[in-house]
Protein backbone atom coordinates (compact mmCIF):
# COMPACT_ATOMS: atom_id res chain seq x y z
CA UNK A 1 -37.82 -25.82 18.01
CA UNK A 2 -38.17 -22.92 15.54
CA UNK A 3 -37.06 -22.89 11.88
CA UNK A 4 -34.30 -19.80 10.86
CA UNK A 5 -37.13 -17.80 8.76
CA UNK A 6 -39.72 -18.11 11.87
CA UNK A 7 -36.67 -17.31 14.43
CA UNK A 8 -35.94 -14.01 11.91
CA UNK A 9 -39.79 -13.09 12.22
CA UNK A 10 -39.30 -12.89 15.61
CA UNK A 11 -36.66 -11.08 16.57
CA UNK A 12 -37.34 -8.27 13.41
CA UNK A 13 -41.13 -8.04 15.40
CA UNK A 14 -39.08 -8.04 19.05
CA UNK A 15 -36.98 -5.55 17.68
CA UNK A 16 -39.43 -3.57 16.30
CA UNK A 17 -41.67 -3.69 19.71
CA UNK A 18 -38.54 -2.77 21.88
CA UNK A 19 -37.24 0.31 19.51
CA UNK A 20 -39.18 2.58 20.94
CA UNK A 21 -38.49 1.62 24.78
CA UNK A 22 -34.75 1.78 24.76
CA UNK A 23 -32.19 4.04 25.18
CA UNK A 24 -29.62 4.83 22.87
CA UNK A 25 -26.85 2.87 24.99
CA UNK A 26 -28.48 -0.08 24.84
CA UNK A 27 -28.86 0.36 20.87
CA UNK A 28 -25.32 0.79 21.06
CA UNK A 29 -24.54 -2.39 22.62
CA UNK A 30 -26.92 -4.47 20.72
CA UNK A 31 -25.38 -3.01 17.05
CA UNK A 32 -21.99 -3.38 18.35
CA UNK A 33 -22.94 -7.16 18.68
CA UNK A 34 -24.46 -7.27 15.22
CA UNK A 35 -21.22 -5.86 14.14
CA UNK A 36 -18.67 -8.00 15.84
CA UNK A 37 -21.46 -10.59 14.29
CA UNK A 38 -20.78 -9.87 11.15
CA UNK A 39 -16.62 -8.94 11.10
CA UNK A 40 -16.83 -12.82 12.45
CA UNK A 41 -18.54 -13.85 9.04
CA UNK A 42 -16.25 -11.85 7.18
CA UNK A 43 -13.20 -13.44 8.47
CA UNK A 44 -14.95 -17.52 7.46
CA UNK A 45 -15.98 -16.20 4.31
CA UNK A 46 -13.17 -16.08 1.96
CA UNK A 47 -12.21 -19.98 3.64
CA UNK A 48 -15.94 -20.75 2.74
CA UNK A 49 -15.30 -19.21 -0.75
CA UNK A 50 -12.58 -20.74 -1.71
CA UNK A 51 -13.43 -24.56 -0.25
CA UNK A 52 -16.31 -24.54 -1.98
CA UNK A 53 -15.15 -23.25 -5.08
CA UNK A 54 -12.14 -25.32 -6.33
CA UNK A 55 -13.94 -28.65 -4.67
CA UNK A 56 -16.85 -27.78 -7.12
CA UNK A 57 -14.35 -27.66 -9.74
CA UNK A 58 -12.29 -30.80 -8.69
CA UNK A 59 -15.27 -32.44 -8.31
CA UNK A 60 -15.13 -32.30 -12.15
CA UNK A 61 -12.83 -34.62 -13.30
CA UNK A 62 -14.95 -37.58 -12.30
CA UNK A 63 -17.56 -35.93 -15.28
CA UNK A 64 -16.91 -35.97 -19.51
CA UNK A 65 -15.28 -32.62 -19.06
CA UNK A 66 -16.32 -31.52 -22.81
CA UNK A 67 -20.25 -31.56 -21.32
CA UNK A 68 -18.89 -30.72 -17.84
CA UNK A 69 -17.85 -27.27 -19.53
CA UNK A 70 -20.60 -27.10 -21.75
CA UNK A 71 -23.58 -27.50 -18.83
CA UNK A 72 -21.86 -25.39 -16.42
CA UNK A 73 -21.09 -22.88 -19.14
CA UNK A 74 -24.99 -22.54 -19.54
CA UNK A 75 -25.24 -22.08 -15.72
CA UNK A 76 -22.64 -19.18 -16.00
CA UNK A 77 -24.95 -17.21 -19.09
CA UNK A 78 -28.08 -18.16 -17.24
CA UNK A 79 -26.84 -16.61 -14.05
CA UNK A 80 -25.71 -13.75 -15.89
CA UNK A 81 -29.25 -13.31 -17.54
CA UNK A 82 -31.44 -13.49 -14.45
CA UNK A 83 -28.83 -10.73 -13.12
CA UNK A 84 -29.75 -8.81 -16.00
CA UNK A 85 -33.16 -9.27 -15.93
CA UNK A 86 -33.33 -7.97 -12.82
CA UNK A 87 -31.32 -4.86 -13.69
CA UNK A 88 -34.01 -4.03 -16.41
CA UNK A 89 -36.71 -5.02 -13.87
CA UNK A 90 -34.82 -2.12 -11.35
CA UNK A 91 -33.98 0.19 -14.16
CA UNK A 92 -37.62 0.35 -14.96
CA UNK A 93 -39.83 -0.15 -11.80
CA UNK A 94 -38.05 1.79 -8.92
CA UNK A 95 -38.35 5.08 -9.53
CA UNK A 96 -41.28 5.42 -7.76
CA UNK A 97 -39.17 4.46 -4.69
CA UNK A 98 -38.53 7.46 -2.39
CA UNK A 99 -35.50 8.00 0.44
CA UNK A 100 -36.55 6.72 3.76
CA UNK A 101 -32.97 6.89 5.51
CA UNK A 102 -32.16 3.23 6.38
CA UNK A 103 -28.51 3.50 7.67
CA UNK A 104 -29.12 6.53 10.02
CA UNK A 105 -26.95 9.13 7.65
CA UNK A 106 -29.64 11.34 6.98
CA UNK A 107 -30.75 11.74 10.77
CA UNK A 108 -27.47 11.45 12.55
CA UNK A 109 -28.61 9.25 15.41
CA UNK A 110 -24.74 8.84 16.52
CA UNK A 111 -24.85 5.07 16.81
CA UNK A 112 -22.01 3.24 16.50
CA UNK A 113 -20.28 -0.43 16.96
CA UNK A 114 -18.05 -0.10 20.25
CA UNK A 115 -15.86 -3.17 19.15
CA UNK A 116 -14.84 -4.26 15.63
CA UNK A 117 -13.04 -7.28 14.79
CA UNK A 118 -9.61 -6.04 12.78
CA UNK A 119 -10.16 -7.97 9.45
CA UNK A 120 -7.53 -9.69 7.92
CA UNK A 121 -6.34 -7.64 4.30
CA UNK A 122 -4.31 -10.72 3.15
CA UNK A 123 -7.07 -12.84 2.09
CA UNK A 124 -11.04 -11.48 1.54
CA UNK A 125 -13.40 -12.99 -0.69
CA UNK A 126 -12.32 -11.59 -4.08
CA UNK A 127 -8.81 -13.25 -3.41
CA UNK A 128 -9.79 -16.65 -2.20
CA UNK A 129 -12.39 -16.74 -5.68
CA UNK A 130 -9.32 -16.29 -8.09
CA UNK A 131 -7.39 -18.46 -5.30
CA UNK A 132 -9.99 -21.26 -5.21
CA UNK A 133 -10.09 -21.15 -9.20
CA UNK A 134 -6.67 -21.73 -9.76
CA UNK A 135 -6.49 -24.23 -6.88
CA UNK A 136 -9.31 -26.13 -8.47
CA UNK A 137 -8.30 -26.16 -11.90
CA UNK A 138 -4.38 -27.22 -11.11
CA UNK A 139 -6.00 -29.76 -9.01
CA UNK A 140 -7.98 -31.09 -11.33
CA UNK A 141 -5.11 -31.48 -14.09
CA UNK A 142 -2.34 -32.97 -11.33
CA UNK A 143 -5.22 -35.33 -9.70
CA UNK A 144 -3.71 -34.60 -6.98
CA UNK A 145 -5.13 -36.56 -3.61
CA UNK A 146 -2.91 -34.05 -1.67
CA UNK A 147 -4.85 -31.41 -2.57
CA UNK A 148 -8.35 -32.81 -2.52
CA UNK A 149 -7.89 -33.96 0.77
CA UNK A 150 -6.50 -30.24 2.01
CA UNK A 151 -9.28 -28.51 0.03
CA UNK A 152 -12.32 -30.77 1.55
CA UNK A 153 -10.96 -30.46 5.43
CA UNK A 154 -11.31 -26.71 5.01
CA UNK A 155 -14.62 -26.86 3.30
CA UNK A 156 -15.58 -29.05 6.29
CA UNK A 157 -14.06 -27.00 8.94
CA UNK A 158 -15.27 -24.00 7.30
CA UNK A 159 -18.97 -25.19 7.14
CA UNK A 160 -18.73 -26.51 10.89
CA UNK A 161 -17.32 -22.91 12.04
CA UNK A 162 -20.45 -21.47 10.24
CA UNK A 163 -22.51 -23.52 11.30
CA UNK A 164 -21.08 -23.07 14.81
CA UNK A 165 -20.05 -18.93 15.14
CA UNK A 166 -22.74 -17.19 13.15
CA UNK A 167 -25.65 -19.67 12.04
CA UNK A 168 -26.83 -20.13 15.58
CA UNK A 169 -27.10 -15.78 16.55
CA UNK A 170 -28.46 -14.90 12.92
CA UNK A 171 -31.60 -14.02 14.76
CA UNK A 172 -29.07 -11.54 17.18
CA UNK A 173 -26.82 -10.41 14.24
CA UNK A 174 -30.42 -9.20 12.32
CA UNK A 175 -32.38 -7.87 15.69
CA UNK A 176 -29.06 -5.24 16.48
CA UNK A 177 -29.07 -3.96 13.25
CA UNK A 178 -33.51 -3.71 12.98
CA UNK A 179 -33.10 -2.06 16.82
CA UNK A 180 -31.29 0.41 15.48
CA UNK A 181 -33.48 0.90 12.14
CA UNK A 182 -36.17 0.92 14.66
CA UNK A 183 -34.40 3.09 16.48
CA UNK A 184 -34.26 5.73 14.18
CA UNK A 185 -37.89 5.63 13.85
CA UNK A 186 -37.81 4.18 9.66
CA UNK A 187 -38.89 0.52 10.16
CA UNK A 188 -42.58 1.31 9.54
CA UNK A 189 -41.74 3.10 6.91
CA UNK A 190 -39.50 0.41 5.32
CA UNK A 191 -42.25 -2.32 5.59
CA UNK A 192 -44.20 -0.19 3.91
CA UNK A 193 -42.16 0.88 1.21
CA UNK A 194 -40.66 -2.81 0.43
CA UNK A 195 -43.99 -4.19 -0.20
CA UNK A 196 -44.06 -3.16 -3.87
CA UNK A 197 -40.30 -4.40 -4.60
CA UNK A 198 -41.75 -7.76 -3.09
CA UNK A 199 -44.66 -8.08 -5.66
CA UNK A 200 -42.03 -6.93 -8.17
CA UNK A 201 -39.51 -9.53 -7.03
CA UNK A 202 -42.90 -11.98 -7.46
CA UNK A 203 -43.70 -10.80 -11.10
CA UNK A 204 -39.99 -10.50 -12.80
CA UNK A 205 -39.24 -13.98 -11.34
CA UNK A 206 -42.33 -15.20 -12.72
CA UNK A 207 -42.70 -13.93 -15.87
CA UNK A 208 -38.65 -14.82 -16.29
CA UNK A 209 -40.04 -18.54 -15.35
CA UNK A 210 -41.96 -18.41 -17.78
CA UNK A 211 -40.32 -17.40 -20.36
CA UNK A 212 -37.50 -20.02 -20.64
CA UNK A 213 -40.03 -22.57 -20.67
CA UNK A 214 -41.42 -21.21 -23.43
CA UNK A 215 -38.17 -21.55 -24.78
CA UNK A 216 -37.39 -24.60 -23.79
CA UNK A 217 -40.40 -26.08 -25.36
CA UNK A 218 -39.69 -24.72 -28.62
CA UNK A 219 -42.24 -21.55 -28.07
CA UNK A 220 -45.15 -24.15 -27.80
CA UNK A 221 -48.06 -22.62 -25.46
CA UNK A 222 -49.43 -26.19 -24.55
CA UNK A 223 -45.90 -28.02 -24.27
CA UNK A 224 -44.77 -25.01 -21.86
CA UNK A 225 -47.90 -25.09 -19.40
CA UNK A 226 -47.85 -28.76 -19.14
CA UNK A 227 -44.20 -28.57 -18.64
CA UNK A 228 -44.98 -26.49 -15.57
CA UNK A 229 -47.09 -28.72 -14.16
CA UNK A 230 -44.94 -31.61 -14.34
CA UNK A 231 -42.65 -29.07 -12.02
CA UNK A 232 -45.75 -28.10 -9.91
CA UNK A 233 -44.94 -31.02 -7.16
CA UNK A 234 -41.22 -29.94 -7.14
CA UNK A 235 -42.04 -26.43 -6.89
CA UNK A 236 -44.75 -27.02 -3.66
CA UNK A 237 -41.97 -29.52 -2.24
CA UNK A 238 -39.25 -26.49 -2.11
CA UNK A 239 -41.61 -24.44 -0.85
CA UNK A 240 -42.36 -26.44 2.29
CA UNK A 241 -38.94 -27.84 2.70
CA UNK A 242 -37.30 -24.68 2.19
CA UNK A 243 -34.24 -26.80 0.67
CA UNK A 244 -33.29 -27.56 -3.17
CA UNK A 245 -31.50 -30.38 -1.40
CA UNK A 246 -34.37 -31.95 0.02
CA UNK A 247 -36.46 -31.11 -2.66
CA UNK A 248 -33.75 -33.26 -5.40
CA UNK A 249 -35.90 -36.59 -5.63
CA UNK A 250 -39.03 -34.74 -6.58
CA UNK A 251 -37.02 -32.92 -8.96
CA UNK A 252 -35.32 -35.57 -10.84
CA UNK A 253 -39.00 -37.11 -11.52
CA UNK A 254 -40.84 -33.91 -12.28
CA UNK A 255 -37.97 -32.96 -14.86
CA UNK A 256 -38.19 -36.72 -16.14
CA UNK A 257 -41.47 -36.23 -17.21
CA UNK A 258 -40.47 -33.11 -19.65
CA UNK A 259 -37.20 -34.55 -21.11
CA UNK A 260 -36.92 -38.43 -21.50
CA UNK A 261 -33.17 -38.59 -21.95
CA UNK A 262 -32.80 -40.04 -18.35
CA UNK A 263 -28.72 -39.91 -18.55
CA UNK A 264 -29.04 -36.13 -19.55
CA UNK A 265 -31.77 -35.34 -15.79
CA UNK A 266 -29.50 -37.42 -13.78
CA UNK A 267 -26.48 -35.45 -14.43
CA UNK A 268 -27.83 -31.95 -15.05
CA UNK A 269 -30.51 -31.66 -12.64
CA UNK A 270 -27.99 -32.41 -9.19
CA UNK A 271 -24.85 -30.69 -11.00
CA UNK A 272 -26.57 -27.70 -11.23
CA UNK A 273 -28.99 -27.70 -7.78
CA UNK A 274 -26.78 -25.32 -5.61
CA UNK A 275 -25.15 -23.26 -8.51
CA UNK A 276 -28.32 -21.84 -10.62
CA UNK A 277 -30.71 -20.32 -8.48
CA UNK A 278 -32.90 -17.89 -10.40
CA UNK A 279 -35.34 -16.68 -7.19
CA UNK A 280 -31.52 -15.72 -5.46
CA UNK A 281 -30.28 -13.56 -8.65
CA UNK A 282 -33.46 -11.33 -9.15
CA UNK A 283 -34.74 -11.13 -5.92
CA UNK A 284 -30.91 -10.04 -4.27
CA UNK A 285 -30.45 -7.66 -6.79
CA UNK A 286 -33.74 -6.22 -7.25
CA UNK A 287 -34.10 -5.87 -3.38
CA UNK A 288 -30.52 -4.38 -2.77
CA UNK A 289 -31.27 -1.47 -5.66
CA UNK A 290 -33.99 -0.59 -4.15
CA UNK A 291 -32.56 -0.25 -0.55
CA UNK A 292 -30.11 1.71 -2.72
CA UNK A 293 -33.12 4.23 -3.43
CA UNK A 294 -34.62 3.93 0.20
CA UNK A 295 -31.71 5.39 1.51
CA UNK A 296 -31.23 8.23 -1.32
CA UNK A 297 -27.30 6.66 -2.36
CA UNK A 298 -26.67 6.82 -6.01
CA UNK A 299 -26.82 3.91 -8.18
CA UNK A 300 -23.79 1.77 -9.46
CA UNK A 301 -22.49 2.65 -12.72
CA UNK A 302 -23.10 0.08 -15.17
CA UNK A 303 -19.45 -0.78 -15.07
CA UNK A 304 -19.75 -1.34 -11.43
CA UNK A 305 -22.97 -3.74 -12.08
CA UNK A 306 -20.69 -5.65 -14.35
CA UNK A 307 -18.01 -6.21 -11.63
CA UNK A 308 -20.73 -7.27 -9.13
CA UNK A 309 -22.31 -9.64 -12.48
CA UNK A 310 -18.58 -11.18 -12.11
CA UNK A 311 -18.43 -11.48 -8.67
CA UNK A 312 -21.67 -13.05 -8.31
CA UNK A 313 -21.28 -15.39 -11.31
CA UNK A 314 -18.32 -16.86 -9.24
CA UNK A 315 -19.26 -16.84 -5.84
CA UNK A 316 -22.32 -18.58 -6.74
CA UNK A 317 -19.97 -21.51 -7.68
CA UNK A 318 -18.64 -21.64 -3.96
CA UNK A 319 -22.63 -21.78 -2.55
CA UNK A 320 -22.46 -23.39 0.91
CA UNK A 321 -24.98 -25.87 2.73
CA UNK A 322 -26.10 -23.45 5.34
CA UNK A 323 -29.48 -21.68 5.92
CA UNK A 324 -29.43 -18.73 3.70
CA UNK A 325 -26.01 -19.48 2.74
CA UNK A 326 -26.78 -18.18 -0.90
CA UNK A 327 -27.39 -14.94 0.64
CA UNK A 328 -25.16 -14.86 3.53
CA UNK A 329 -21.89 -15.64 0.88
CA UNK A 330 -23.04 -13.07 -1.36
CA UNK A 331 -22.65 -10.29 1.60
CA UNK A 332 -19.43 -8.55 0.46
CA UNK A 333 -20.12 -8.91 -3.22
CA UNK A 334 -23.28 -6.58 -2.74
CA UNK A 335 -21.51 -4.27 -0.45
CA UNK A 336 -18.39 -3.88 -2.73
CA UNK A 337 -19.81 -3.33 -6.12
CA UNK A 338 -23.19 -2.46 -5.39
CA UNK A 339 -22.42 0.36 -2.77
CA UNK A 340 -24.66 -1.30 0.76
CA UNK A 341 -23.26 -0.05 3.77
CA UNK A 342 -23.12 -2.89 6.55
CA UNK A 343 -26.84 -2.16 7.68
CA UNK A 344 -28.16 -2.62 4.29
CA UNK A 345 -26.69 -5.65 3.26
CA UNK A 346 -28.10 -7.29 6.55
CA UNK A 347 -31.55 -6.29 5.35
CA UNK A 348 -31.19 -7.59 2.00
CA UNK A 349 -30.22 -10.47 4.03
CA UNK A 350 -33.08 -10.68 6.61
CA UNK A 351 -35.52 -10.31 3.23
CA UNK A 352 -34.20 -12.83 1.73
CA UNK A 353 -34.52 -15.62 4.25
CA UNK A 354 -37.91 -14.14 5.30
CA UNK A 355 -38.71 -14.81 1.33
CA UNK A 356 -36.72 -18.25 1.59
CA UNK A 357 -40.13 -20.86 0.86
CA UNK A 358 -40.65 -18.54 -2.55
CA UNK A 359 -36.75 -18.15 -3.48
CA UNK A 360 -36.77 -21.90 -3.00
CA UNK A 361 -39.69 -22.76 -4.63
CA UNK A 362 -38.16 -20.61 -7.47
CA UNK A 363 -35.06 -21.77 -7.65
CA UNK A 364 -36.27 -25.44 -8.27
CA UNK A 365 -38.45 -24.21 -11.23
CA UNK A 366 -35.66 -22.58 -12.36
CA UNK A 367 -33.56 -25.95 -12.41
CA UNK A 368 -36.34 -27.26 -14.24
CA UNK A 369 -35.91 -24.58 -16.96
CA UNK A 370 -32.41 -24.91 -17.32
CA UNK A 371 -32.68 -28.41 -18.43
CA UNK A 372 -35.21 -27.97 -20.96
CA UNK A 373 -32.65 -25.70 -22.37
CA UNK A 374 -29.67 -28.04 -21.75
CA UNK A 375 -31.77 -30.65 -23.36
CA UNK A 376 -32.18 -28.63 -26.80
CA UNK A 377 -28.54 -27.96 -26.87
CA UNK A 378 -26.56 -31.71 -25.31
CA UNK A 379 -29.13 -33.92 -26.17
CA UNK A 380 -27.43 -35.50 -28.62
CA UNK A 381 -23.94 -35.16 -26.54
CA UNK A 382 -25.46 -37.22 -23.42
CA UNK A 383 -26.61 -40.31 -25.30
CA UNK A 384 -23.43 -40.99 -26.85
CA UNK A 385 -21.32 -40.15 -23.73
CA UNK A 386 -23.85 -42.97 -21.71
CA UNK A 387 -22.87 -40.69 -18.31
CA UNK A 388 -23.53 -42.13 -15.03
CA UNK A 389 -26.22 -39.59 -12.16
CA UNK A 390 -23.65 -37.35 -10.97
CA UNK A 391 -23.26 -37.16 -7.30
């Protein structure tokens, strides 16, 4: 009866009433669950991954691949700058942060998962990225129906089995790992601390907004605030809906109104929905660094924040059509090359589909951006090619 953000609100208040009328055993039981929880996602993941992945890139023969690898080489750069942009942003604005012990390694509290789920080494997400790349573009050379029809079963039996195994107890996977937090007596503390990341997460993606429609409308002041509100209904609509998908209509018309090549809207706008999502770049990143300072670890190198711009680059490619699935993919990409222990990436998590109205809202604007800027560069390109609203 309940949407997932509401559901999350509840059980991070439940846990946060119960944490201090527990024992430790039964913190112990409810993290182990949150564990085996999450060992289950990590074992769909790289399946998830990799469907998703090379069907997004088989998808592309249908396309005029010249544009095909021109649009979704601006996704790639434009994912790579809102990454960036919230590097500066972290660089900058965190040091005021100060260590509040979030994974219980500062006060020792002892708890640990009583069960884990031995995780397969032949095949994690890294693997089944290069593995769905090279799947999807040999597929999309041979035309092979063989392999689209192998690839889209396991996209659809991947989806079902998330939909199925760890979907339904995201409210249980995030309460056993806020018990413990809670636990450990540094949840008030956290609330308080994250309060000022989430007004910087506001500003950064804001003033990044606004930016590239500046850009996009050729540094005009007037041209860029009435190109915003053309994208005002679009924007609200995400917000409310909580889905780019749902949202895609009111998209395609807002976007219409600031670029009148129709051919260029139909086929940028929809391409580009699930794979450019600026609200999901800054606010991830920005929030993991700073759980990074909460819980006094060191920073990544800026080598390791270029492995993790990589990773995330990609992985945003295989983007699946689950609540929070932007986040919940992205899981061992921040915990490998940014450093989060298990606990913290499930906060980032839980933030992020607490924030999910604003990341959406966001992430539509930001789709609105993007073809400003496609239009200035394949204007040209789309008229002559006469291409067809991509599906």
């Amino acid at each position: 009866m309940l949407n997932l953000p509401m559901r999350l609100v509840i059980a991070v208040a439940l846990a946060f009433v119960l944490s201090s009328n527990v024992n430790n055993t039964t913190v112990v039981y409810f993290y182990s669950i949150s564990i085996v929880l999450k060992d289950l996602l990590m074992v769909l993941l790289p399946f998830v991954v990799f469907s998703y992945l090379s069907s997004a890139i088989l998808s592309l023969q249908k396309q005029a691949i010249t544009l095909v690898l021109g649009v979704f080489g601006l996704v790639i750069a434009a994912n790579m700058v809102n990454v960036f942009a919230a590097y500066g942003a972290a660089q900058t604005m965190l040091g005021f942060i100060k260590p509040i012990c979030l994974d219980g390694t500062c006060n020792n509290s002892g708890i640990e998962a009583l069960w884990r789920i031995p995780l397969p080494k032949f095949f994690v997400s890294d693997k089944a990225m290069l593995l769905g790349l090279f799947v999807g573009i040999v597929g999309s050379f041979a035309k092979s129906s063989v392999v689209n029809s192998v690839v889209n079963s396991i996209k659809i039996w991947s989806t079902k089995a998330l939909n199925v195994t760890f979907i339904p107890f995201l409210p249980v996977y995030v309460f056993g790992f806020v018990l413990k937090i809670g636990f450990e007596g540094e949840l008030p503390t956290l609330v308080t601390a994250y309060a000022p990341v989430f007004f910087l997460c506001f500003f950064t993606i804001q003033a990044y907004l606004l930016f590239w429609f500046f850009v996009g409308c050729n540094c005009n002041f007037k041209a860029t605030f009435a190109a915003i509100r053309n994208m005002f209904p679009a924007w609200l609509t995400g917000f409310s809906t909580m889905s780019s998908a749902a949202t895609l209509p009111i998209t395609l018309k807002c976007v219409e109104k600031n670029i009148p090549n129709k051919n260029l809207v139909n086929f940028v706008v929809p391409a580009t929905a699930n794979i450019h999502m600026v609200g999901d770049g800054i606010n991830i990143t920005l929030t993991s660094f700073a759980l990074l300072a909460m819980s006094g670890l060191p920073m990544p190198s800026f080598y390791a924040f270029l492995s993790y711009v990589g990773a995330y680059v990609l992985t945003k490619f295989s983007g699946s059509g689950v609540p929070g699935g932007g986040m919940i993919i992205l899981l061992p990409v921040v915990e490998k090359h940014l450093g989060l222990s298990a606990e913290l990436s499930s906060l980032v998590a839980t933030l992020y589909i607490l924030q999910d109205s604003l990341m959406t809202a966001s992430n539509v604007a930001g789709n609105g951006a993007l073809s400003l800027i496609a239009n200035k560069i394949f204007a040209k390109k789309f008229v002559e090619e006469e291409l067809q609203p991509a599906n």
